[in-house]
N, C-alpha and C. Protein backbone atom coordinates (compact mmCIF):
# COMPACT_ATOMS: atom_id res chain seq x y z
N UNK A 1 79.99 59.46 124.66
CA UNK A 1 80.72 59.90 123.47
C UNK A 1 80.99 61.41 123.54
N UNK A 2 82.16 61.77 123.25
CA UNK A 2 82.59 63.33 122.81
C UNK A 2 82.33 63.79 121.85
N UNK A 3 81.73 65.10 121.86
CA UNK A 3 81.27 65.64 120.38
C UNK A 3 82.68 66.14 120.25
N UNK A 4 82.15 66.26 118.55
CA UNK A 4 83.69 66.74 117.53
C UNK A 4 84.36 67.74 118.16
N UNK A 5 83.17 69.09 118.79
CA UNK A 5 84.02 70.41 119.33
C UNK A 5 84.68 70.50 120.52
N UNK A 6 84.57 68.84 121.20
CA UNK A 6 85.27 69.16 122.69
C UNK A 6 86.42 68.05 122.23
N UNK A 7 86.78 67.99 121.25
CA UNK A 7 87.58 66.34 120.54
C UNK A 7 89.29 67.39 121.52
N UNK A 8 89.96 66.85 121.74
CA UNK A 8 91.40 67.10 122.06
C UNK A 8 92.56 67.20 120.77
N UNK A 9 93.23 68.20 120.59
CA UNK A 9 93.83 68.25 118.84
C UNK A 9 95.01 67.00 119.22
N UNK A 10 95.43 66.33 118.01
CA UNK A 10 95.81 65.79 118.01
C UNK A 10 97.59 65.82 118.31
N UNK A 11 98.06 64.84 118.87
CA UNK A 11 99.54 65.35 119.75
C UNK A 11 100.55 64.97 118.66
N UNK A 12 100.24 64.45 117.10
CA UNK A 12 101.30 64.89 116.44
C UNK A 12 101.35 66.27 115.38
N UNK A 13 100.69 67.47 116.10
CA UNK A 13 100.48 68.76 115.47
C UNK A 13 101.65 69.52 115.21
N UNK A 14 101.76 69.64 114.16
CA UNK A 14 103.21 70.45 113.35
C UNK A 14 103.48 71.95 114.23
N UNK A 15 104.11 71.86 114.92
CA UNK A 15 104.63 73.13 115.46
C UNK A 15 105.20 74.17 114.70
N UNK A 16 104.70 75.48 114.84
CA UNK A 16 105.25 76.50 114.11
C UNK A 16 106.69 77.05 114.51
N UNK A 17 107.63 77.65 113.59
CA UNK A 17 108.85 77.46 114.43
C UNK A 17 108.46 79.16 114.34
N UNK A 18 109.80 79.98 115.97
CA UNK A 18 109.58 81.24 116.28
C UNK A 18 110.38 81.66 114.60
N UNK A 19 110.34 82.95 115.07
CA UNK A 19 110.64 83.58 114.01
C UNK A 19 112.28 84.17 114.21
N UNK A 20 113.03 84.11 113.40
CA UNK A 20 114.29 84.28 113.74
C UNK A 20 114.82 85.35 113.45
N UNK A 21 115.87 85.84 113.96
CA UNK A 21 116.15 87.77 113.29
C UNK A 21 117.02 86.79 111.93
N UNK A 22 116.46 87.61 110.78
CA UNK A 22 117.30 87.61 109.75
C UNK A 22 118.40 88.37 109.81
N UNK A 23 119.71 87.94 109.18
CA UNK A 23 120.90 88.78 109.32
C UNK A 23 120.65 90.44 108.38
N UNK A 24 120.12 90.16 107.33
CA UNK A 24 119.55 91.30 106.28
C UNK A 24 119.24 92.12 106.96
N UNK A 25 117.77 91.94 108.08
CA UNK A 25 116.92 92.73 108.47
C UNK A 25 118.02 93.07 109.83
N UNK A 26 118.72 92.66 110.67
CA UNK A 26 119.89 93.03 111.86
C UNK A 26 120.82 94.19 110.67
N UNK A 27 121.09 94.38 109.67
CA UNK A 27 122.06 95.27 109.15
C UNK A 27 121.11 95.86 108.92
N UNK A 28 119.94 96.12 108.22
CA UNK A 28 118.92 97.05 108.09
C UNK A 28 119.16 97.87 109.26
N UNK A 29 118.71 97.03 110.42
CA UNK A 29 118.19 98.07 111.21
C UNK A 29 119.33 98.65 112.17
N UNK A 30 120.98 98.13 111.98
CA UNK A 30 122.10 98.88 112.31
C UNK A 30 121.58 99.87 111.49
N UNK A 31 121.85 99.95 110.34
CA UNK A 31 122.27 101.00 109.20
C UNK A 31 121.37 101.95 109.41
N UNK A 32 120.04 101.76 109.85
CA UNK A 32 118.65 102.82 110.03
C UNK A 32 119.14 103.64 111.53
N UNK A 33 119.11 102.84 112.44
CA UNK A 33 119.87 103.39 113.32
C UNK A 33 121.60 104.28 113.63
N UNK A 34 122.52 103.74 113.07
CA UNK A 34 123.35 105.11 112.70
C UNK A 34 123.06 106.11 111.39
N UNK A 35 122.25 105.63 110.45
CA UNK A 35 121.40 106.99 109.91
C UNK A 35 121.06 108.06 111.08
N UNK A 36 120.18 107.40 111.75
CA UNK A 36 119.57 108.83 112.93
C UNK A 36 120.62 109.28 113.20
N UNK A 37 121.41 108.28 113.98
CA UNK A 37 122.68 109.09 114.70
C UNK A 37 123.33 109.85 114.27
N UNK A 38 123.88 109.53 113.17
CA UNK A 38 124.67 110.47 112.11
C UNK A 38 123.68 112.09 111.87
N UNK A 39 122.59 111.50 111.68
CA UNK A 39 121.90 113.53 111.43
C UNK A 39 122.09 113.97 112.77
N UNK A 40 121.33 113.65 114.11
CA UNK A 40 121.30 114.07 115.02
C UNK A 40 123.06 114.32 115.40
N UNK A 41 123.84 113.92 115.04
CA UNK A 41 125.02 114.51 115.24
C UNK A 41 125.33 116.05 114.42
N UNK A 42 124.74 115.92 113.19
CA UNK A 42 125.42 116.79 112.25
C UNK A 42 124.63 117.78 112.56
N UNK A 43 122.92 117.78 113.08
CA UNK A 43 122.03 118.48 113.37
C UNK A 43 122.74 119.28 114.99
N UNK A 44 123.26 118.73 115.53
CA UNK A 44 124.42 119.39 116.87
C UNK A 44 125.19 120.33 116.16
N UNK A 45 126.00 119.57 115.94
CA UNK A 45 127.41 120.25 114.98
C UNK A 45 126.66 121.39 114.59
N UNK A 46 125.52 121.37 113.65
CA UNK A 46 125.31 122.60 112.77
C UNK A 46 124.56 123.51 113.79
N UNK A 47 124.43 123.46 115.20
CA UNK A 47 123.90 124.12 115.85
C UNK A 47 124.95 125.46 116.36
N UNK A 48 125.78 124.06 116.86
CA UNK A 48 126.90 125.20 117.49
C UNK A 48 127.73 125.81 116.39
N UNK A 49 127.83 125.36 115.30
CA UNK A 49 128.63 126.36 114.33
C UNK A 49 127.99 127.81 113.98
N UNK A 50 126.29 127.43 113.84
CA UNK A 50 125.41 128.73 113.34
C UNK A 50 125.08 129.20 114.14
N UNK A 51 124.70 128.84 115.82
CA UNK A 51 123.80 129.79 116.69
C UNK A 51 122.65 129.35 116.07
N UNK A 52 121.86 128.79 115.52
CA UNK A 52 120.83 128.74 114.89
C UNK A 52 119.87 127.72 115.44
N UNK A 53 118.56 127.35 114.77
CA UNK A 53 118.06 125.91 114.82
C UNK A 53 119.03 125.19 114.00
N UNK A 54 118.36 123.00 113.67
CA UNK A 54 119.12 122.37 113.77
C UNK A 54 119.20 121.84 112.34
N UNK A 55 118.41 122.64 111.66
CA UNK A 55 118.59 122.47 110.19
C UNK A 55 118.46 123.42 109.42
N UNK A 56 118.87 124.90 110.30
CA UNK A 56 118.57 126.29 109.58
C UNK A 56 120.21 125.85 108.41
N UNK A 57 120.29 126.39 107.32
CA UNK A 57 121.19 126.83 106.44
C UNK A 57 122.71 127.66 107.08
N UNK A 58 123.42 127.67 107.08
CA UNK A 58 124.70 128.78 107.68
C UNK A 58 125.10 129.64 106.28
N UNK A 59 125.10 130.63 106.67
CA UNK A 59 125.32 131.43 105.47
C UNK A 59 127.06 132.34 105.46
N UNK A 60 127.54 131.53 104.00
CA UNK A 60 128.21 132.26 104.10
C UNK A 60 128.70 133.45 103.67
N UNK A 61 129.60 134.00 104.57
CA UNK A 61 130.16 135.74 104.60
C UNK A 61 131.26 135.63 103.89
């Protein structure tokens, strides 16, 4: 006889299904991602306009 803890699980066991990209969370994480892009662009831009660092202020004259 087999004890209970060496028993084999049974072969009609409910399979978990994978996990799927939600469309919500795919536009989330476009939108999070051209967020960065968009500063790190403007953080350029505002470099070469001021001579400065990439979030110093430009002052104007």
């Amino acid at each position: 006889m087999k004890s209970a803890a060496t028993a084999t699980p049974p072969t009609n066991a409910v399979k978990r299904a994978k996990p799927q990209l939600n469309v919500y969370t795919g536009l989330l994480v476009v939108a999070v991602l051209m967020a960065m892009f968009g500063t790190a662009v403007v953080a350029m831009m505002n470099m070469d306009v001021s001579g400065q660092g990439p979030f110093d202020m430009v002052n104007a004259r």
